[in-house]
N, C-alpha and C. Protein backbone atom coordinates (compact mmCIF):
# COMPACT_ATOMS: atom_id res chain seq x y z
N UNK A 1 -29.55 36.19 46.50
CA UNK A 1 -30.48 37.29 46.39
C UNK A 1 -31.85 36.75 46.74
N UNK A 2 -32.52 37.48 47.64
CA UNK A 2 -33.86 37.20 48.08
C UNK A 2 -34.68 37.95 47.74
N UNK A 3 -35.89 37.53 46.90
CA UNK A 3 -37.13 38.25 46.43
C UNK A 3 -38.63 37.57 46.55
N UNK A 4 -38.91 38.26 47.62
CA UNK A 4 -39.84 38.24 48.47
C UNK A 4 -40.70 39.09 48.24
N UNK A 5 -42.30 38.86 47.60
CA UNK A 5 -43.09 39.92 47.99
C UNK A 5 -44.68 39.16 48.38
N UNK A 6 -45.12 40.15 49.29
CA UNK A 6 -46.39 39.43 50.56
C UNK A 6 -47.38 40.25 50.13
N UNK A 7 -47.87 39.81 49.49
CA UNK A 7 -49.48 39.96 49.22
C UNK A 7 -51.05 39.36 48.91
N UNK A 8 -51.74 39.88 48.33
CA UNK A 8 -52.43 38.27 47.97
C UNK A 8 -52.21 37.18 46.94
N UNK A 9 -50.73 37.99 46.63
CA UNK A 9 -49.96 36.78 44.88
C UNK A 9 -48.82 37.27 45.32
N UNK A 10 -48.43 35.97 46.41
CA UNK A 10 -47.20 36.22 46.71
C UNK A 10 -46.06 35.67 46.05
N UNK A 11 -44.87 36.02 45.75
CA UNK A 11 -43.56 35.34 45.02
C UNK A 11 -42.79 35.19 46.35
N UNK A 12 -41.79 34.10 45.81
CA UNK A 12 -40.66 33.95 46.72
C UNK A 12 -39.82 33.29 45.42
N UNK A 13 -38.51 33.59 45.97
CA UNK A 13 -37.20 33.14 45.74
C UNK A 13 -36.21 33.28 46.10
N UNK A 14 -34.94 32.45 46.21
CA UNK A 14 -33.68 32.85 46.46
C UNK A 14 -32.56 32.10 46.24
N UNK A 15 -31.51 33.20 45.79
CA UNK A 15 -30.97 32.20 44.63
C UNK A 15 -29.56 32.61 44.96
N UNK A 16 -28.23 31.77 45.18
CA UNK A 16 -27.04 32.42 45.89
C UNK A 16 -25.91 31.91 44.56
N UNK A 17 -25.95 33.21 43.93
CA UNK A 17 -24.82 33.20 43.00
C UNK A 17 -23.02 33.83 43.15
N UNK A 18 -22.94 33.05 42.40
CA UNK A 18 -21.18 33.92 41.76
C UNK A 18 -21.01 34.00 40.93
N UNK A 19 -20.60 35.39 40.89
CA UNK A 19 -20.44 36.23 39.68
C UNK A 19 -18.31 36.50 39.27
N UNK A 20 -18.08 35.26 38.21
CA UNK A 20 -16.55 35.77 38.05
C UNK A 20 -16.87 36.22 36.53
N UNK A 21 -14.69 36.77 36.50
CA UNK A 21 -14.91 37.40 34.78
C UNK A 21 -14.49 36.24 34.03
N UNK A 22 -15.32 36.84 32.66
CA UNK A 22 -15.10 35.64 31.72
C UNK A 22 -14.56 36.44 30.70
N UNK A 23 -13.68 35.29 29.71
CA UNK A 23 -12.83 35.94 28.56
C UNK A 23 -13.62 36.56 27.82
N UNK A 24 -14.40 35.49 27.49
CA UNK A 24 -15.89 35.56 26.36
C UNK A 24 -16.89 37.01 26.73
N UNK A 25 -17.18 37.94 25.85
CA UNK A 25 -18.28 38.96 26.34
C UNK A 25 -19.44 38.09 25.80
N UNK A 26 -20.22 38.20 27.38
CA UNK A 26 -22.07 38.08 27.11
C UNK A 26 -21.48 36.75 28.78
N UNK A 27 -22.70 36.51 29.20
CA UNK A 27 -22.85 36.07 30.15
C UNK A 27 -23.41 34.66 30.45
N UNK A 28 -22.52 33.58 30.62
CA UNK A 28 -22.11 32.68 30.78
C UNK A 28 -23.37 31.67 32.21
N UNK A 29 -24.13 31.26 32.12
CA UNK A 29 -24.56 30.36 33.24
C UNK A 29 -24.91 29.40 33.69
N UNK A 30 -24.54 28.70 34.48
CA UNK A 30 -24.45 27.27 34.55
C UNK A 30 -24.65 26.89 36.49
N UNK A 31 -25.69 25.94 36.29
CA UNK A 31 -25.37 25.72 38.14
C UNK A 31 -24.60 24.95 38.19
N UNK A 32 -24.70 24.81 39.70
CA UNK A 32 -23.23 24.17 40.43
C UNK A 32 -23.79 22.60 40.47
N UNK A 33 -22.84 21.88 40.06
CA UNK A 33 -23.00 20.37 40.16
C UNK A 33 -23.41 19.48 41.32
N UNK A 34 -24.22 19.08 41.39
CA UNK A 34 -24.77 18.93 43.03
C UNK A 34 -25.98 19.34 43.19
N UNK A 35 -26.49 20.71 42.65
CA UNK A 35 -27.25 21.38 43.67
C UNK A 35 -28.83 20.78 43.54
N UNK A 36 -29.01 20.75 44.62
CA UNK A 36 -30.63 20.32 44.87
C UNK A 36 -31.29 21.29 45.51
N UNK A 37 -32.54 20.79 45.36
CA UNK A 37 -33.74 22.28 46.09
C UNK A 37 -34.81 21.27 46.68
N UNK A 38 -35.18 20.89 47.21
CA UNK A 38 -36.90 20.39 48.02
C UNK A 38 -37.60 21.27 47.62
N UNK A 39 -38.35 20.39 46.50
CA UNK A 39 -39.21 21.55 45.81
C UNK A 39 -40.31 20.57 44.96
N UNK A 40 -40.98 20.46 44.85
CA UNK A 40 -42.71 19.54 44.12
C UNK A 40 -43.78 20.36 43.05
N UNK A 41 -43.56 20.38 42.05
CA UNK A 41 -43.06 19.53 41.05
C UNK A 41 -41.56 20.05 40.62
N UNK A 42 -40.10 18.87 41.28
CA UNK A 42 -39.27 18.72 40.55
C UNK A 42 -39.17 19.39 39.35
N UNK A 43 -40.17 18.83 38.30
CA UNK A 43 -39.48 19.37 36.62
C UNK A 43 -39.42 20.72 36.52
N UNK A 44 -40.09 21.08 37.54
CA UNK A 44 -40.27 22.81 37.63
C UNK A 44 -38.99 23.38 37.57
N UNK A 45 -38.29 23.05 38.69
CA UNK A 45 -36.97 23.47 38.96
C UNK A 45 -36.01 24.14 37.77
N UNK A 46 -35.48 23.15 36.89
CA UNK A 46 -34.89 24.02 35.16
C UNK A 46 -35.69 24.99 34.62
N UNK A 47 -36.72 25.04 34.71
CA UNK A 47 -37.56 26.38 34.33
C UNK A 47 -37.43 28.04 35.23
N UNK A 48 -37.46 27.50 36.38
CA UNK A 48 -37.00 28.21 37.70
C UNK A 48 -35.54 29.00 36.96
N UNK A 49 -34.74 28.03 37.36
CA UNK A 49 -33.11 28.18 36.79
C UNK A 49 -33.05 29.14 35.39
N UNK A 50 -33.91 28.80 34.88
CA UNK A 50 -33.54 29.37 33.27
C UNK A 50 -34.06 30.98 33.48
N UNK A 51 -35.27 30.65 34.72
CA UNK A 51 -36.18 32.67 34.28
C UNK A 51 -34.79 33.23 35.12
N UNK A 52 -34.05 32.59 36.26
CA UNK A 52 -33.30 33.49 36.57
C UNK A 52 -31.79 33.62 36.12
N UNK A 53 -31.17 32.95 34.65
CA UNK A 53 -30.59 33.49 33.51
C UNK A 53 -30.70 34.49 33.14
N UNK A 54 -32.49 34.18 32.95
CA UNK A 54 -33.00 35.11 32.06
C UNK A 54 -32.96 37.11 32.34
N UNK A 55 -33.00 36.26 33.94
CA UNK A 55 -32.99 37.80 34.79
C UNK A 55 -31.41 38.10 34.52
N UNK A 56 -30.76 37.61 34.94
CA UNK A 56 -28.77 37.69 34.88
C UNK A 56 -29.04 38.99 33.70
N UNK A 57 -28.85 37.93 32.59
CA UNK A 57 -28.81 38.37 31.50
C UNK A 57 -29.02 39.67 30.69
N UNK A 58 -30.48 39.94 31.38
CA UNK A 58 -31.34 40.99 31.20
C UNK A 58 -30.42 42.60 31.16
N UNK A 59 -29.46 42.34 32.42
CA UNK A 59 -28.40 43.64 32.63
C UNK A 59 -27.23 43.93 31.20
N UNK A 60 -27.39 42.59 30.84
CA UNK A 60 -26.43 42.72 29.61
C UNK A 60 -26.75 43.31 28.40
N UNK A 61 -28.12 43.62 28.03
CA UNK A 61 -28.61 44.17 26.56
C UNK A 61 -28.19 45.25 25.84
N UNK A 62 -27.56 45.20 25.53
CA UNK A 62 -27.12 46.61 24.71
C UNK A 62 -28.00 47.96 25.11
N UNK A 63 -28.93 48.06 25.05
CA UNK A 63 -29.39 49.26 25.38
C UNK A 63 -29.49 49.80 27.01
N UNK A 64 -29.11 48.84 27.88
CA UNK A 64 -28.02 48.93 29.09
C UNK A 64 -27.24 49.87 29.07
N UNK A 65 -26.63 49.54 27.79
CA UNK A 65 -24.56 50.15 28.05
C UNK A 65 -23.91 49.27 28.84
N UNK A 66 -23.84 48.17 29.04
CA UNK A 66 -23.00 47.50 29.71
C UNK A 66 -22.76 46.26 29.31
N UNK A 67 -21.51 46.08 28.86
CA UNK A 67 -21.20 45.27 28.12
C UNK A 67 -20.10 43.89 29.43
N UNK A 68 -20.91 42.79 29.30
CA UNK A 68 -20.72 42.08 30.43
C UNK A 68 -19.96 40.73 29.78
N UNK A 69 -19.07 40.05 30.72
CA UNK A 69 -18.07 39.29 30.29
C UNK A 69 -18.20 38.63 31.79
N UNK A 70 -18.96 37.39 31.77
CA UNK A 70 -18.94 37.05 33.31
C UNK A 70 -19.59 35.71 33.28
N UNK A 71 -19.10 34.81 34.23
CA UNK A 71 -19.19 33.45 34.45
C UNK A 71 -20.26 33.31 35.42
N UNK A 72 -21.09 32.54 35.74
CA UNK A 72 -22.46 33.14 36.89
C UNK A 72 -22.48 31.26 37.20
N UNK A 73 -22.27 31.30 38.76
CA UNK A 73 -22.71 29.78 38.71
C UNK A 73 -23.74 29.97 39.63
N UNK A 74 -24.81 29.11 39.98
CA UNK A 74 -25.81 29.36 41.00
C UNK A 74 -25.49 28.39 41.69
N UNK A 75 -25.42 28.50 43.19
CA UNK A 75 -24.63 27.86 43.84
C UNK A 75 -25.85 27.29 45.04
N UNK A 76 -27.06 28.11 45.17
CA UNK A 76 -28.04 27.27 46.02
C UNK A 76 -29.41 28.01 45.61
N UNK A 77 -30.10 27.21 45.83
CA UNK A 77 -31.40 28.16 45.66
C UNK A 77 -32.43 27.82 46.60
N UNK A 78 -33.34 28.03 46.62
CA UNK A 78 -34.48 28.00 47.37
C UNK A 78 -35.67 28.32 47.12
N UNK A 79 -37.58 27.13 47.09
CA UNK A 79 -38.50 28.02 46.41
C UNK A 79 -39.41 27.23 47.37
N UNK A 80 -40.71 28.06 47.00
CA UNK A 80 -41.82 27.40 47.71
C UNK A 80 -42.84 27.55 47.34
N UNK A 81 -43.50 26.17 47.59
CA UNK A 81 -44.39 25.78 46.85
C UNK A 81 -45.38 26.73 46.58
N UNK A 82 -45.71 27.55 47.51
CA UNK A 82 -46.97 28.59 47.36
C UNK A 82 -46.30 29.64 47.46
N UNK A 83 -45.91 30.46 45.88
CA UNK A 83 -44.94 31.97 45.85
C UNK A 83 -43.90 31.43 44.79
N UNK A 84 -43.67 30.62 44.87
CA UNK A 84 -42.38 30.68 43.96
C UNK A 84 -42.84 30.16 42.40
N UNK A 85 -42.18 30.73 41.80
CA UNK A 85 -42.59 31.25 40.09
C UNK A 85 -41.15 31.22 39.00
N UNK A 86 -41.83 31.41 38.04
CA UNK A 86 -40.75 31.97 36.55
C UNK A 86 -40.32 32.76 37.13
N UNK A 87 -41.44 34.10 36.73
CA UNK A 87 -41.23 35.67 37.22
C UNK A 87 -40.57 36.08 38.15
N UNK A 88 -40.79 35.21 39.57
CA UNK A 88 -40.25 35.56 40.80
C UNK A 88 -38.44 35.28 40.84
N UNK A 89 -38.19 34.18 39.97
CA UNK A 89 -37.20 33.74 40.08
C UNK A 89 -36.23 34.40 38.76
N UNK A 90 -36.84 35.36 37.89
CA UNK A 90 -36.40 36.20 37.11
C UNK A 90 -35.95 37.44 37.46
N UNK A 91 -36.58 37.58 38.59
CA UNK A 91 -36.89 39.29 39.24
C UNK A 91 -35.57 38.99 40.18
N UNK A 92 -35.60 37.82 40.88
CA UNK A 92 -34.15 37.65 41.72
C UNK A 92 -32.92 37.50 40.93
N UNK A 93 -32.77 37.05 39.91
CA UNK A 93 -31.58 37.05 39.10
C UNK A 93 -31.44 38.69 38.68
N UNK A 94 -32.32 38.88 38.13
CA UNK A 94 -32.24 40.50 38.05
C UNK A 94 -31.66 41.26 39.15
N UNK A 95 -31.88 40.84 39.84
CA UNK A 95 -31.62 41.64 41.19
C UNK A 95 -30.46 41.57 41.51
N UNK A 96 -29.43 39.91 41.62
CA UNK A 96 -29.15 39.71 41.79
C UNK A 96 -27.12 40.18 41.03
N UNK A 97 -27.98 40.22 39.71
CA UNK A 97 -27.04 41.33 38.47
C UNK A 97 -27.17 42.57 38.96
N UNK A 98 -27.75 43.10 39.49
CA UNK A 98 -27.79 44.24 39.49
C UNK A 98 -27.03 44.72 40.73
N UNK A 99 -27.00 43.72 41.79
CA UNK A 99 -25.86 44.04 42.61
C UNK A 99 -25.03 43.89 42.62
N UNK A 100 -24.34 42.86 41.83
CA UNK A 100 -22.95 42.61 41.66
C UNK A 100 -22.31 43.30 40.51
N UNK A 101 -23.48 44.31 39.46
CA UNK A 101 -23.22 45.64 38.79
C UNK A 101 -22.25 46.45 39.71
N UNK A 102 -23.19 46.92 41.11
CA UNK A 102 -23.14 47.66 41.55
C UNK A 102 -21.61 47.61 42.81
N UNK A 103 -21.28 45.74 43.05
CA UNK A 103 -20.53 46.35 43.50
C UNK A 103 -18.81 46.53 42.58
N UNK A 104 -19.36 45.94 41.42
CA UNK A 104 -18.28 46.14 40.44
C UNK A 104 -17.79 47.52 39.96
N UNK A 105 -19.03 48.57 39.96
CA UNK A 105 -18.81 50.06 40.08
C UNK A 105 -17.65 50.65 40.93
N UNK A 106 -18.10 50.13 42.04
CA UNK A 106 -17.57 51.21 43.48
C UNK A 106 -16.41 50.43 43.43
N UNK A 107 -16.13 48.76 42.78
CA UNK A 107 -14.88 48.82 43.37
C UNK A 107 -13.44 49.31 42.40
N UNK A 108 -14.22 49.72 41.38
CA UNK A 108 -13.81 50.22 39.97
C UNK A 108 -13.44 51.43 40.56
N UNK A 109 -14.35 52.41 41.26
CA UNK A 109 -14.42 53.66 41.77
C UNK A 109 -13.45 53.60 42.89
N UNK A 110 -12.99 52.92 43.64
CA UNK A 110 -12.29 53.05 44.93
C UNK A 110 -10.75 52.86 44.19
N UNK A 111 -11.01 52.08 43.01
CA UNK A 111 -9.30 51.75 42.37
C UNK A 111 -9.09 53.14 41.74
N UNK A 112 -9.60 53.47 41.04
CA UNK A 112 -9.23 54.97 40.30
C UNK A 112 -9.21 55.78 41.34
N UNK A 113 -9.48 55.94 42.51
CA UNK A 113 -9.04 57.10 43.58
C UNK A 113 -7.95 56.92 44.28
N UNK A 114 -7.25 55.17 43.69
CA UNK A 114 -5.95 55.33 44.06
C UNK A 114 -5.04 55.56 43.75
């Protein structure tokens, strides 16, 4: 998921997840072993990772209605130095739940019309 916005406080991020089901309800996340980013200051990076949990997550709250059972690994990411943020990288996880909401809907919807 890419979240990009150009202004005079620009964000960037992008963050390439998978989304499987998990036994456990509530939402599960962990990156992928390996993964690196070219990115200065380094320590930044786990902070990065965590706002966009934080975003995952966000779809799961009870006052949602959607009660989520799902394994999330982040499998690459990408930031830069001038734009990339907490926030930015919260807003892409968000985003990023929110499409794989969406295509969990329709494919929910295409099975019941069979």
């Amino acid at each position: 998921m890419l979240h990009q916005k150009q202004n005079c406080a620009p964000q960037f991020a992008l963050i390439v997840v998978d989304f499987e089901p998990a036994e456990a309800e509530g939402v599960a996340f962990e990156v992928a072993e390996g993964l690196t980013v070219e990115y200065e200051p380094a320590d930044e990076l786990p902070h990065f990772f965590a706002a966009a949990a934080a975003g995952i997550e966000h779809l799961s709250l009870p006052e949602h209605g959607v009660v989520a059972a799902a394994r999330v690994v982040l499998r690459q990411a990408r930031a830069d130095t001038f734009g990339s943020s907490r926030p930015a990288f919260r807003i892409a996880g968000y985003l990023a739940a929110r499409a794989a909401l969406a295509r969990t809907v329709r494919a929910e919807s295409r099975e019941a019309q069979l």
